[in-house]
C-alpha atoms as a PDB file:
ATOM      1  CA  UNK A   1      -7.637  27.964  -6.040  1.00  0.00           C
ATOM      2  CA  UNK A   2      -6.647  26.973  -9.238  1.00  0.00           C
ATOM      3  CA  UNK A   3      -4.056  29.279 -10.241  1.00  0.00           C
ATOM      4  CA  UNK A   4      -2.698  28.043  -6.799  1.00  0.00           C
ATOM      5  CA  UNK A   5      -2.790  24.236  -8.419  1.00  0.00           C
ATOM      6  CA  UNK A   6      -0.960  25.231 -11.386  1.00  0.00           C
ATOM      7  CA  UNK A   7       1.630  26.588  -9.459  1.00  0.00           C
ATOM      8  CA  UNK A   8       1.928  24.297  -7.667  1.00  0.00           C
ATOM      9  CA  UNK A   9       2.570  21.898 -10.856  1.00  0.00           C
ATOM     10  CA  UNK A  10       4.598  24.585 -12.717  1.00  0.00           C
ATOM     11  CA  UNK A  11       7.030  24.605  -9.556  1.00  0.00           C
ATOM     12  CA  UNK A  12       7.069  20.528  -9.350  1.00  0.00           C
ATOM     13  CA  UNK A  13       9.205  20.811 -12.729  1.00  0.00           C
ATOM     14  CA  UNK A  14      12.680  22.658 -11.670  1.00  0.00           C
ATOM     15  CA  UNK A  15      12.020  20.464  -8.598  1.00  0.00           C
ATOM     16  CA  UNK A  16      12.881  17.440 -10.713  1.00  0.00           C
ATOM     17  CA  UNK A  17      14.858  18.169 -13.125  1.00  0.00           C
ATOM     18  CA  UNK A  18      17.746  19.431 -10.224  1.00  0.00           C
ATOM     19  CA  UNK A  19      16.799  15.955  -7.966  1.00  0.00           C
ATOM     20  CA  UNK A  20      17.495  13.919 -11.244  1.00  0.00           C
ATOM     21  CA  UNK A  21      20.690  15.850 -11.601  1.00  0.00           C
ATOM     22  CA  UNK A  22      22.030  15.202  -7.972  1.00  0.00           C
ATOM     23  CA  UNK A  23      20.816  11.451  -8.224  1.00  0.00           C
ATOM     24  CA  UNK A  24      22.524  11.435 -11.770  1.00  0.00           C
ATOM     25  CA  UNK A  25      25.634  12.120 -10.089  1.00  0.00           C
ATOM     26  CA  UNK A  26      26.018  10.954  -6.922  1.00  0.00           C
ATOM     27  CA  UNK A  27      25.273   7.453  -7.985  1.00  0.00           C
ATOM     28  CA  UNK A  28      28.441   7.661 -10.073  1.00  0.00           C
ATOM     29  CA  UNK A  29      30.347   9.197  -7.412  1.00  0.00           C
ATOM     30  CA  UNK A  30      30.373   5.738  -5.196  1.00  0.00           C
ATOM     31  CA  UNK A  31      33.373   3.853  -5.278  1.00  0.00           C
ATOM     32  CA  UNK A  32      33.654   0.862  -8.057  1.00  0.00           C
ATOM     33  CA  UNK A  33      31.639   1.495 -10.776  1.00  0.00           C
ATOM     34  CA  UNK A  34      29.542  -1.404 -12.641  1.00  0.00           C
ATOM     35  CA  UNK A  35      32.422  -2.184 -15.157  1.00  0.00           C
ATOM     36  CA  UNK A  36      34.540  -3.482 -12.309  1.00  0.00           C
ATOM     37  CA  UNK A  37      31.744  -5.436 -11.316  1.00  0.00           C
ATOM     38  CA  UNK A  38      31.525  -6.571 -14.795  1.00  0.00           C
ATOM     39  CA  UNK A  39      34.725  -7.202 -14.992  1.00  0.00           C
ATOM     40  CA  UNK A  40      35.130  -8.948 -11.704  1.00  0.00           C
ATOM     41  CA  UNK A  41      33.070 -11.969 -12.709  1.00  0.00           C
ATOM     42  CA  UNK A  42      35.699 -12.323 -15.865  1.00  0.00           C
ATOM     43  CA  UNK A  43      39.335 -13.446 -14.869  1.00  0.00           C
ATOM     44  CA  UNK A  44      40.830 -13.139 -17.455  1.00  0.00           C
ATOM     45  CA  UNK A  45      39.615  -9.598 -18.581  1.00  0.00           C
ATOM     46  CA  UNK A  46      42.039  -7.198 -20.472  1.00  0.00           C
ATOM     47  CA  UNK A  47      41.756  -3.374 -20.965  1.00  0.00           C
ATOM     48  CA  UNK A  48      40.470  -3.692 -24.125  1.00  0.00           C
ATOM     49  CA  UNK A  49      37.244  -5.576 -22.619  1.00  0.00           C
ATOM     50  CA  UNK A  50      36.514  -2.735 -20.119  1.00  0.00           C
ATOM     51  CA  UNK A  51      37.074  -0.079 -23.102  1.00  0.00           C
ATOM     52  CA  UNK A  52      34.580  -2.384 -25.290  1.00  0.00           C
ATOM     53  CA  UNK A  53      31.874  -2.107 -22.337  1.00  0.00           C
ATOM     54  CA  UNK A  54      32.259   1.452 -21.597  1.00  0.00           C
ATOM     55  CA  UNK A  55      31.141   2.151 -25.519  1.00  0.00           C
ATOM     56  CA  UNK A  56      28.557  -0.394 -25.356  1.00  0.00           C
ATOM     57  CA  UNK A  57      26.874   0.997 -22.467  1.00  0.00           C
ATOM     58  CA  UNK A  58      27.716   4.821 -23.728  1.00  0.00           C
ATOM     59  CA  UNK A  59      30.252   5.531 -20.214  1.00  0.00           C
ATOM     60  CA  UNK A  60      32.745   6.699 -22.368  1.00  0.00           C
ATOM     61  CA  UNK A  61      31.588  10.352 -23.222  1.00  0.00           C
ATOM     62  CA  UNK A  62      31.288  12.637 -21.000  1.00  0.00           C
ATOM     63  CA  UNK A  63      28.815  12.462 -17.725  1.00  0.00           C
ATOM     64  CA  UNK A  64      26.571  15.706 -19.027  1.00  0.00           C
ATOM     65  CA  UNK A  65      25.915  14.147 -22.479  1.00  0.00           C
ATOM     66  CA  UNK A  66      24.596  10.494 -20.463  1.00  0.00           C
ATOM     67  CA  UNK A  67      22.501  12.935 -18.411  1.00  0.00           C
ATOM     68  CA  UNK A  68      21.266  14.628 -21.232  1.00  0.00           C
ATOM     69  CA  UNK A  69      20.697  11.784 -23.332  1.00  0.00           C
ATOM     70  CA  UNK A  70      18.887  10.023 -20.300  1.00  0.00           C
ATOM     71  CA  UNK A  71      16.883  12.590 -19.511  1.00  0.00           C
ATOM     72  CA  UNK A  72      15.347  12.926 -23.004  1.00  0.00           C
ATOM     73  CA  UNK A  73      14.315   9.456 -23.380  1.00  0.00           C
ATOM     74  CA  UNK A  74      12.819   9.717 -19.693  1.00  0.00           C
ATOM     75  CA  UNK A  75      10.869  12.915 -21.252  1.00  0.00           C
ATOM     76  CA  UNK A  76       9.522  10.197 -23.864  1.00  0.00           C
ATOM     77  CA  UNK A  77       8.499   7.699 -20.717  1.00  0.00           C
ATOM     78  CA  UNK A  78      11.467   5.661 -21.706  1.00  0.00           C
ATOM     79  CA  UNK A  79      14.355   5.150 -18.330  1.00  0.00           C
ATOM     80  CA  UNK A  80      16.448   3.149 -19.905  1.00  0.00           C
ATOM     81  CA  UNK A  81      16.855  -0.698 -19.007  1.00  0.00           C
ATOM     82  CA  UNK A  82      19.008  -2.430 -16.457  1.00  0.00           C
ATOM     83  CA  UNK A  83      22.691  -2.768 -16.705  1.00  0.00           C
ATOM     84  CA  UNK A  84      22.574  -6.214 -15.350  1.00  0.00           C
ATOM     85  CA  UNK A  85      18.840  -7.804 -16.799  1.00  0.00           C
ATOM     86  CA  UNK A  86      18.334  -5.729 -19.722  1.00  0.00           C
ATOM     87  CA  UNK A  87      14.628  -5.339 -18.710  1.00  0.00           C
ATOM     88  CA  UNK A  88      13.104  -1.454 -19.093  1.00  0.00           C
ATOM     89  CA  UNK A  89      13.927   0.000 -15.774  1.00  0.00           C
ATOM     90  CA  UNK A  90       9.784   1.302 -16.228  1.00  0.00           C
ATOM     91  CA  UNK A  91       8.833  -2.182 -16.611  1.00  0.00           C
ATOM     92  CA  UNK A  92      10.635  -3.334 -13.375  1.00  0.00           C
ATOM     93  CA  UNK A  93       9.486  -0.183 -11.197  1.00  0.00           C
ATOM     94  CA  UNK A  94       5.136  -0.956 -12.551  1.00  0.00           C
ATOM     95  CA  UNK A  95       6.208  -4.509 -10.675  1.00  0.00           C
ATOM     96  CA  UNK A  96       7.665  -3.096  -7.280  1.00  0.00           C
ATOM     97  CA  UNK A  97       5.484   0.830  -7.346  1.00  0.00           C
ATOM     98  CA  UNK A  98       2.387  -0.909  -5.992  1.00  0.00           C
ATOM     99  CA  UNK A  99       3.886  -3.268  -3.433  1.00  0.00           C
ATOM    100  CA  UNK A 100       5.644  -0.394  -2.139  1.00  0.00           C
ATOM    101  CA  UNK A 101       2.344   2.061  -2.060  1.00  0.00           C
ATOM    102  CA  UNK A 102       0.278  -0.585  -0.446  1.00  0.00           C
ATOM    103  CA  UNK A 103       2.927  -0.725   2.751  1.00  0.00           C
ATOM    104  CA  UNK A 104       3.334   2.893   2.478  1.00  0.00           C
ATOM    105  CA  UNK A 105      -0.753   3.977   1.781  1.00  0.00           C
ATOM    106  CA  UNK A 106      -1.211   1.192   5.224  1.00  0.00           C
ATOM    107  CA  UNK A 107       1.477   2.469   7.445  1.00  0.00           C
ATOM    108  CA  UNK A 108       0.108   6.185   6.876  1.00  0.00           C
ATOM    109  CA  UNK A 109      -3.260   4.287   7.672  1.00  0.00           C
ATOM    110  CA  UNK A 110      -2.064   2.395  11.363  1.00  0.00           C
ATOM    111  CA  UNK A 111       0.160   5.898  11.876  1.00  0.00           C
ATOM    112  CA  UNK A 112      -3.089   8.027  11.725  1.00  0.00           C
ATOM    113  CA  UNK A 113      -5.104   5.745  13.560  1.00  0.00           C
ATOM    114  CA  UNK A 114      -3.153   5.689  16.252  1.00  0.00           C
ATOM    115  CA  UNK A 115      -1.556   9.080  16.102  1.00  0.00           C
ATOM    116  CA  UNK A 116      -4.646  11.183  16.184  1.00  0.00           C
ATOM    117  CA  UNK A 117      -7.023   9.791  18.461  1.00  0.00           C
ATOM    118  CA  UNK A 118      -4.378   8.985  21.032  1.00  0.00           C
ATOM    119  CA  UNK A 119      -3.349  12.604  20.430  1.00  0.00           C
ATOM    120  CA  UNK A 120      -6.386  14.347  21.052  1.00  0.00           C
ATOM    121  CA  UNK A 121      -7.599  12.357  23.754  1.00  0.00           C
ATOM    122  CA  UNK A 122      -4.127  13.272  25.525  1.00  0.00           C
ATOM    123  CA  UNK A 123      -4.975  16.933  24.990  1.00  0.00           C
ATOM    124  CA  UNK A 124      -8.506  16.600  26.426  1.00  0.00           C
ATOM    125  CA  UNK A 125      -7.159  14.552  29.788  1.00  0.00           C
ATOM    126  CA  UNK A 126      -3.691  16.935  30.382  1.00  0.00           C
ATOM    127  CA  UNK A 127      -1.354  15.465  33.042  1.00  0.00           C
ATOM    128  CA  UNK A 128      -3.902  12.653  33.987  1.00  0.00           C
ATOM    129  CA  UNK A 129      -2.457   8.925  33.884  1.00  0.00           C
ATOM    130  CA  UNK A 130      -3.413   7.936  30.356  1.00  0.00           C
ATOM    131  CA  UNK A 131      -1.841  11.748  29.498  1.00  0.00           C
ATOM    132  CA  UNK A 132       1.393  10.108  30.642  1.00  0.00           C
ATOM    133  CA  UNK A 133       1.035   6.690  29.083  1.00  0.00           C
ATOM    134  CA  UNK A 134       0.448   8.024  25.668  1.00  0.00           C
ATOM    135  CA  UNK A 135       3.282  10.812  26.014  1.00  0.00           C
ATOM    136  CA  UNK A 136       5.614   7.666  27.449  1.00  0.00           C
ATOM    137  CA  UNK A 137       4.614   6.096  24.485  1.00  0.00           C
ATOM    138  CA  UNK A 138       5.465   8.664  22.136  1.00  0.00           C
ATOM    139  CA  UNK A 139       8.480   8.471  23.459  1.00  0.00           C
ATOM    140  CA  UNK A 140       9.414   5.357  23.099  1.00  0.00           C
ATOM    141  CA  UNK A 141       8.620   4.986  19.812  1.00  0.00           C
ATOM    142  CA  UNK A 142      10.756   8.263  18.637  1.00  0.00           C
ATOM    143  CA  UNK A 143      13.680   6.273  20.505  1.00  0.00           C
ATOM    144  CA  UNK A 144      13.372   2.974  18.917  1.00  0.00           C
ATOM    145  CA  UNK A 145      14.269   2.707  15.002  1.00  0.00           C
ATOM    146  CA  UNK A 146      11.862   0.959  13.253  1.00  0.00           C
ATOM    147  CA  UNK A 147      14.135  -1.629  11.862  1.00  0.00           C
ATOM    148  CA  UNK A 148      15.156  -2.598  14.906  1.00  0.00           C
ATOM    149  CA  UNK A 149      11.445  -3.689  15.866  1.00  0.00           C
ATOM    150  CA  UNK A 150      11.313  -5.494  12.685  1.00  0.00           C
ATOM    151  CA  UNK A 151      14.642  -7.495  13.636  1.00  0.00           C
ATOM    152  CA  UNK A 152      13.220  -7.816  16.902  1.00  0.00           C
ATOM    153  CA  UNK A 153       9.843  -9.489  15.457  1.00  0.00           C
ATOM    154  CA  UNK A 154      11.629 -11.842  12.861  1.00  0.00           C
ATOM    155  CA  UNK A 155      14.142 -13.281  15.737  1.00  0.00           C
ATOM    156  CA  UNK A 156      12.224 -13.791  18.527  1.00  0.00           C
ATOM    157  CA  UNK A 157       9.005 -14.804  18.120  1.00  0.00           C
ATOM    158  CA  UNK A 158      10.343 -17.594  16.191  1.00  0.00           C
ATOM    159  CA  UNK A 159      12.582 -18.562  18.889  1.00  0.00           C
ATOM    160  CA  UNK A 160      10.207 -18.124  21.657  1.00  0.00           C
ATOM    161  CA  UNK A 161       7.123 -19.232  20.033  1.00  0.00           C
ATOM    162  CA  UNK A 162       7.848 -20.815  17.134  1.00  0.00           C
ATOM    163  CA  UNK A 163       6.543 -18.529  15.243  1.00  0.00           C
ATOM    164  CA  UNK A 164       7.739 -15.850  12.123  1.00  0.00           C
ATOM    165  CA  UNK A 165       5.630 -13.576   9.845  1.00  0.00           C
ATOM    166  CA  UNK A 166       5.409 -14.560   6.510  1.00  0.00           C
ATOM    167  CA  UNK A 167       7.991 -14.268   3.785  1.00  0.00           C
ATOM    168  CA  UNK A 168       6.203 -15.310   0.603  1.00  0.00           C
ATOM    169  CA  UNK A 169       4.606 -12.530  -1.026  1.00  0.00           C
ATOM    170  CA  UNK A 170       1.540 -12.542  -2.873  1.00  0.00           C
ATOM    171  CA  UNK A 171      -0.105 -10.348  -4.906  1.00  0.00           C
ATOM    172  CA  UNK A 172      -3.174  -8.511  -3.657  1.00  0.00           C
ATOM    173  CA  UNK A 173      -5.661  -9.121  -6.678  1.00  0.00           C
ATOM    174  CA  UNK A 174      -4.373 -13.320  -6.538  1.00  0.00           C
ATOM    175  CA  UNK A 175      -5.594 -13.445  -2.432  1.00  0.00           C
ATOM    176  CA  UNK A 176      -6.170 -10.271  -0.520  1.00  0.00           C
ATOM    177  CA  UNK A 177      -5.932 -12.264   3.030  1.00  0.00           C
ATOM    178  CA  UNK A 178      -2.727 -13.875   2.390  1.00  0.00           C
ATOM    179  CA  UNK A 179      -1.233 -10.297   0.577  1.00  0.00           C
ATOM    180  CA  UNK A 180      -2.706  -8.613   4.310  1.00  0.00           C
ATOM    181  CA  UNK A 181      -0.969 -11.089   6.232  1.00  0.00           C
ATOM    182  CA  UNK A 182       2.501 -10.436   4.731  1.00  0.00           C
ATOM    183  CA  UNK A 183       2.307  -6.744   4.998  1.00  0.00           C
ATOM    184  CA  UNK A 184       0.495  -5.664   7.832  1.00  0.00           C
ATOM    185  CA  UNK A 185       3.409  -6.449  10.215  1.00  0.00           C
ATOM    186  CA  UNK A 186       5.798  -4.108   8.594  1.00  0.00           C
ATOM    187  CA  UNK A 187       3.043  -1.611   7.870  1.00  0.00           C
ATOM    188  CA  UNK A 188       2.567  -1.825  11.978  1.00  0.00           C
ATOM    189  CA  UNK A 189       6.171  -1.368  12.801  1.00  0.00           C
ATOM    190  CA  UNK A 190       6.667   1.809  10.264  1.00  0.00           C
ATOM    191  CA  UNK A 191       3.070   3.483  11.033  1.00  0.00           C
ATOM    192  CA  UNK A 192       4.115   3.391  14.771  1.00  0.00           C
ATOM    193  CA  UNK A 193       7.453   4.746  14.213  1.00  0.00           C
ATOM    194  CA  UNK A 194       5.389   7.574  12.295  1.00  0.00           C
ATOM    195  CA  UNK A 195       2.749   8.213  14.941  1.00  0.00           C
ATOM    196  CA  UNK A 196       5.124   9.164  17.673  1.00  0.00           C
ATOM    197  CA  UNK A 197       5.889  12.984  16.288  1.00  0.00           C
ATOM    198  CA  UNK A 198       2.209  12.735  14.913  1.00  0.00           C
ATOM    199  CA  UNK A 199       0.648  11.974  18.083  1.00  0.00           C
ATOM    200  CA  UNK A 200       3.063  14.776  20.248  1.00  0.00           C
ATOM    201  CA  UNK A 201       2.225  17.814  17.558  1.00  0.00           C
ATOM    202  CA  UNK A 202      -1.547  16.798  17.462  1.00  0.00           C
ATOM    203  CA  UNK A 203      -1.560  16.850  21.655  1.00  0.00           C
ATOM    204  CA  UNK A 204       0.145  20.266  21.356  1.00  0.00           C
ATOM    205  CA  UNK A 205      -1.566  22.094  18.696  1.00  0.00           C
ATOM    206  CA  UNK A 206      -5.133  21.115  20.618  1.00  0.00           C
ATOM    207  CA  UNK A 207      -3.863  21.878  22.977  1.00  0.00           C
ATOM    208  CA  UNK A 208      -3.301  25.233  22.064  1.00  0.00           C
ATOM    209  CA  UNK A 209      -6.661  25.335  20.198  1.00  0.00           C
ATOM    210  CA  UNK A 210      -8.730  24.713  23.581  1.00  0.00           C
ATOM    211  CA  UNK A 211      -7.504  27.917  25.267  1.00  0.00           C
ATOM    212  CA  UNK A 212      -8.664  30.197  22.391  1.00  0.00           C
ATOM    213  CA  UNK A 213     -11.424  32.300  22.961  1.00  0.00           C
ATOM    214  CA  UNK A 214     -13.757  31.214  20.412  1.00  0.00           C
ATOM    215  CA  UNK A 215     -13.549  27.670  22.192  1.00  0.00           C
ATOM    216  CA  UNK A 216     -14.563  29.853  25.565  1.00  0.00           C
ATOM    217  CA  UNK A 217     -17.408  31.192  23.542  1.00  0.00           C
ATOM    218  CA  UNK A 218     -18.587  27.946  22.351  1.00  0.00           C
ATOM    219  CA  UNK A 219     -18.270  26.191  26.056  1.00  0.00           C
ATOM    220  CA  UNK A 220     -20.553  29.478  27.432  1.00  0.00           C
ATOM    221  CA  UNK A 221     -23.160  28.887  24.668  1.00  0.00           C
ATOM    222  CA  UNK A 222     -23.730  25.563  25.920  1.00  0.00           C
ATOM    223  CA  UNK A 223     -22.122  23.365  23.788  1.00  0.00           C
ATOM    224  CA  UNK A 224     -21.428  19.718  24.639  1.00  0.00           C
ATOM    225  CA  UNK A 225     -17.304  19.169  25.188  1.00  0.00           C
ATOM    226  CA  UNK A 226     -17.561  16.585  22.078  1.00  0.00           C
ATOM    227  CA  UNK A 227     -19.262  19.036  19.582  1.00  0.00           C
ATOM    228  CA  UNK A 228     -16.741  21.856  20.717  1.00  0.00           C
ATOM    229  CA  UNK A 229     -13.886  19.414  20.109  1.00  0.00           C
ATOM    230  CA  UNK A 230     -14.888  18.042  16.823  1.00  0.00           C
ATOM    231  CA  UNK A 231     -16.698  20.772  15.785  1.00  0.00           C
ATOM    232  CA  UNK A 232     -14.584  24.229  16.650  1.00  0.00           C
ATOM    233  CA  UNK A 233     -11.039  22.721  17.493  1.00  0.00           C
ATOM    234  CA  UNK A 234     -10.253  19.714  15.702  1.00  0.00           C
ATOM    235  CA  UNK A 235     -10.113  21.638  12.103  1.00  0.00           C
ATOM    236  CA  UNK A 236      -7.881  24.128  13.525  1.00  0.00           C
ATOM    237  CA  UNK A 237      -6.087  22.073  15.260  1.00  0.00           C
ATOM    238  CA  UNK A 238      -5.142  19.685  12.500  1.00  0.00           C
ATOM    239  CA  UNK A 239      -3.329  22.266  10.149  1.00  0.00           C
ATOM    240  CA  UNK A 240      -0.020  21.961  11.535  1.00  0.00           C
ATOM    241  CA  UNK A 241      -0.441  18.157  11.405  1.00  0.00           C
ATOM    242  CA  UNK A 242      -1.439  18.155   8.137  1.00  0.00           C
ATOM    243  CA  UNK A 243       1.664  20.046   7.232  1.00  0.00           C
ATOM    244  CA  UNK A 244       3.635  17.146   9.572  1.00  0.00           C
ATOM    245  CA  UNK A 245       2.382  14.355   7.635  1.00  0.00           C
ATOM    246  CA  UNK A 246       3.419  15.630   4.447  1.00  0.00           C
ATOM    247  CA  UNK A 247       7.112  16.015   6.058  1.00  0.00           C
ATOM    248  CA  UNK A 248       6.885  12.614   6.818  1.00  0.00           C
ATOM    249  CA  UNK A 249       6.961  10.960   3.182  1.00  0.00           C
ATOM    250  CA  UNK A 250      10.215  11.021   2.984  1.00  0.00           C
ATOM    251  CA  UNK A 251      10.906   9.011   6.241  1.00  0.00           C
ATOM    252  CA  UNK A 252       7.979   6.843   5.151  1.00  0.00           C
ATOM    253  CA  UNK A 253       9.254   5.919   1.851  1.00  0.00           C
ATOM    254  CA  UNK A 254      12.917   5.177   3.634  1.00  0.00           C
ATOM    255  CA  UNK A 255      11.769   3.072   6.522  1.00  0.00           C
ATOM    256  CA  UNK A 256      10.093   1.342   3.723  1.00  0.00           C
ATOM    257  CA  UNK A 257      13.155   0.723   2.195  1.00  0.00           C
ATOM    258  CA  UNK A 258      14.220  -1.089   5.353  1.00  0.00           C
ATOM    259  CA  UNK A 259      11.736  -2.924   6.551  1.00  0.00           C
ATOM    260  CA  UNK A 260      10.909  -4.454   2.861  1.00  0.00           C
ATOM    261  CA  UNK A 261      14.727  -6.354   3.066  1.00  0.00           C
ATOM    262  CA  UNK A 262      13.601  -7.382   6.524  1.00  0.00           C
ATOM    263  CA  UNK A 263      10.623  -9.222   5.691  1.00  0.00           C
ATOM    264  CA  UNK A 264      11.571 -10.015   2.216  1.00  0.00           C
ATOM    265  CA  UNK A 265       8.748  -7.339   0.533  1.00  0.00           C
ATOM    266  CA  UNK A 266       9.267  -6.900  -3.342  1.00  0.00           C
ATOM    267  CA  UNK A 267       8.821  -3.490  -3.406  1.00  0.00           C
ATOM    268  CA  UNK A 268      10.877  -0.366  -4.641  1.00  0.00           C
ATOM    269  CA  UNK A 269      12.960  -0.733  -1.505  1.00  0.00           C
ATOM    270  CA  UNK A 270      14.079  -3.697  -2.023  1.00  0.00           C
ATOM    271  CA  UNK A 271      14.996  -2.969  -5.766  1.00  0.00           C
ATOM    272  CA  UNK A 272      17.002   0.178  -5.108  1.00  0.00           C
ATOM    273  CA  UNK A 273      19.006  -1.952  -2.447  1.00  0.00           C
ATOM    274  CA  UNK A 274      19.851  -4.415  -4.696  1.00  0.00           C
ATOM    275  CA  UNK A 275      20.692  -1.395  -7.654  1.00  0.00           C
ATOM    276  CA  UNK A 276      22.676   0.439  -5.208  1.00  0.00           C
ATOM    277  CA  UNK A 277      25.228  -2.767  -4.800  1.00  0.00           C
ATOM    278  CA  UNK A 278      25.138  -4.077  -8.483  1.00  0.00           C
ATOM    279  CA  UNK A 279      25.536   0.084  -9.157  1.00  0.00           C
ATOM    280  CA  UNK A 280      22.827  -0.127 -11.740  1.00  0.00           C
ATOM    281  CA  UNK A 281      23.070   3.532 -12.494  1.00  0.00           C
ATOM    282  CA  UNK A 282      19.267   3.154 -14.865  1.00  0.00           C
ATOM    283  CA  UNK A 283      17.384   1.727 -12.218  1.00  0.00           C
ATOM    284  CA  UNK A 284      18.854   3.937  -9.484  1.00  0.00           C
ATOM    285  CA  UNK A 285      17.744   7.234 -10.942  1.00  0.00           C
ATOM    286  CA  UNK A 286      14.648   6.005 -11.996  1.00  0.00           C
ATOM    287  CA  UNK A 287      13.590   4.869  -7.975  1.00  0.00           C
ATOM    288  CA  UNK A 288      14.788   8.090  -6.937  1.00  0.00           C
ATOM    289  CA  UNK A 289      13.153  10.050  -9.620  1.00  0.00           C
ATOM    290  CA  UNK A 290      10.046   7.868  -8.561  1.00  0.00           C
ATOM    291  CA  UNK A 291      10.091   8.291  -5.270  1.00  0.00           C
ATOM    292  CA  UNK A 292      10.858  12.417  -5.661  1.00  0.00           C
ATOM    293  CA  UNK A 293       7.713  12.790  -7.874  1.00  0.00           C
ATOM    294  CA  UNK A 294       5.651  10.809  -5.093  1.00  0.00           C
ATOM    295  CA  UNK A 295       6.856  13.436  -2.163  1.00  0.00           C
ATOM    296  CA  UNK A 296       6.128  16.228  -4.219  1.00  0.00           C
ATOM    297  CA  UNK A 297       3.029  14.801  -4.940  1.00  0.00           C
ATOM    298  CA  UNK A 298       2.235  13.992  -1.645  1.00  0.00           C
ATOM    299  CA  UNK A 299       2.720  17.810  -0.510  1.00  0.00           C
ATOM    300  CA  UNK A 300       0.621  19.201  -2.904  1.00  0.00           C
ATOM    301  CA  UNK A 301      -2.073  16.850  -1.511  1.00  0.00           C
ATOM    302  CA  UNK A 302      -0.995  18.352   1.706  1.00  0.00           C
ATOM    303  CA  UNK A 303      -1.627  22.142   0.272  1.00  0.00           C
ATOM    304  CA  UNK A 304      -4.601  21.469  -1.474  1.00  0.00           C
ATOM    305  CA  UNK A 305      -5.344  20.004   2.163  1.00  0.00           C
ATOM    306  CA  UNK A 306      -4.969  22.999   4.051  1.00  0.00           C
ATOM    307  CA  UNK A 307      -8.033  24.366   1.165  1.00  0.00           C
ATOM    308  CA  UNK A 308     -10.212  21.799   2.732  1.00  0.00           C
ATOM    309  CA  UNK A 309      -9.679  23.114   6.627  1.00  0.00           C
ATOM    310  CA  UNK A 310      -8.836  26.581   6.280  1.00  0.00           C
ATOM    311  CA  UNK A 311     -11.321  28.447   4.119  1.00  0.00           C
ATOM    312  CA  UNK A 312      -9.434  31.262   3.370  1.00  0.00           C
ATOM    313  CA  UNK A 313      -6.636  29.130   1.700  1.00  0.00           C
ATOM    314  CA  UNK A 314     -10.074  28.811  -1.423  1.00  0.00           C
ATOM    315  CA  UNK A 315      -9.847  32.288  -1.571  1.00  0.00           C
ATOM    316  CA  UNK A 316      -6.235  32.700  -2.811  1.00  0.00           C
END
């Protein structure tokens, strides 16, 4: 098992080096680059000004030496600072990485919540009525975006009831309830988004669990339906929805992005929005390179997962 983790961690290293390169690129490949930005707050700018601002900010040698001057100071834990603040681009992403893991860590919490329990219990009642309801619901929520709930619950409720979640953010260690009460709606809207495929793979795999023959065996020993479920079944069963939720980061860290403009959440999301239309190339790559080491993270959590239910994954 531990040759297997340091694998793992050898191959996370290739992984981010080429991610850094594409993000390193493709930031620069949008149209209007932050120099006409600069320059578009100055009317009276001349050539000479953009020249002087391309060597101040080192954009006039050649894109491979920027990457590979970037990418030693981020080897040092240094990301370089923003184009527009001059703050450390590290400094900036300590202030919005936790905001953005607390929505994410309670999303994942609501999605799971809901996903598996409805899941199994829609396995263990096939083609009954609440079999239909949860399927229906599935459904649903696979057909409506996120963001569009999250429209839907700022616009309404205030015009209907006179009512809106909050918008003023506060930290979690300054007042837990009020921190709670800002996030949990968003955390609702993108952990039910995330439950539908949950909820539809955990019905299917058990069940295809509960017509094995070791699940016959346990039913003619005399085993009670819950101990055969929770006991025999639900570790196999959750393997392939172990391996789901650790597909899922990715659309869990982007419908964060989303729903953090909607309801005005500091996070990560928020910050790349606003680096993406100032083009802050430094603050950019350092979200994305962020956000890459936390979905590689999150599936070796997933692999070192399948160790916990599948015995014979310890072995290797």
């Amino acid at each position: 098992m531990q040759a297997f983790i340091i694998r793992r961690l050898l191959a996370l290293i290739p992984t981010l080096i080429f991610t850094s390169i594409i993000v390193f690129a493709s930031i620069r490949l949008i149209p209007g680059d932050v120099i006409d930005l600069m320059l578009s707050q100055n009317d009276i700018a001349t050539g000479n000004d953009r020249a002087r601002i391309e060597q101040a900010l080192g954009f006039d040698q050649p894109i491979y030496i920027q990457y590979f001057k970037w990418l030693w100071s981020a080897l040092q834990g240094d990301l370089g600072r923003s184009l527009w603040q001059n703050t450390p681009v590290t400094e900036q992403l300590a202030e919005t990485l936790p905001i953005t893991f607390e929505l994410g860590l309670l999303a994942l919490i609501v999605a799971l919540t809901v996903a598996i329990p409805i899941g199994i219990y829609s396995a263990m009642r096939q083609d009954t009525a609440g079999d239909y309801i949860a399927r229906s619901f599935s459904l649903l929520m696979l057909a409506i975006p996120s963001f569009w709930l999250g429209t839907l619950v700022m616009v309404f409720p205030s015009v209907w009831w006179r009512w809106a979640p909050p918008l003023e953010y506060t930290p979690f260690l300054e007042d837990p309830i009020k921190n709670l009460g800002h996030m949990i709606v968003p955390a609702i809207l993108l952990g039910l988004s995330l439950s539908a495929v949950t909820m539809r793979m955990t019905r299917t795999m058990m069940l295809e669990v509960m017509r094995q023959d070791y699940i016959r065996t346990a039913r003619a020993k005399g085993l009670g339906e819950i101990l055969v479920v929770v006991r025999h079944a639900l570790r196999n069963g959750l393997i392939p929805v172990v391996t789901l939720i650790g597909l899922q980061a990715p659309l869990l860290i982007g419908g964060a992005v989303i729903l953090e403009q909607i309801f005005v959440v500091p996070g990560m999301g928020l910050l790349l929005l606003d680096a993406v239309f100032q083009r802050d190339y430094p603050v950019v790559t350092g979200v994305f390179l962020v956000v890459g080491v936390g979905i590689l993270v999150i599936n070796l959590l997933v692999d070192l997962t399948y160790g916990f239910l599948d015995p014979k994954v310890r072995q290797q």
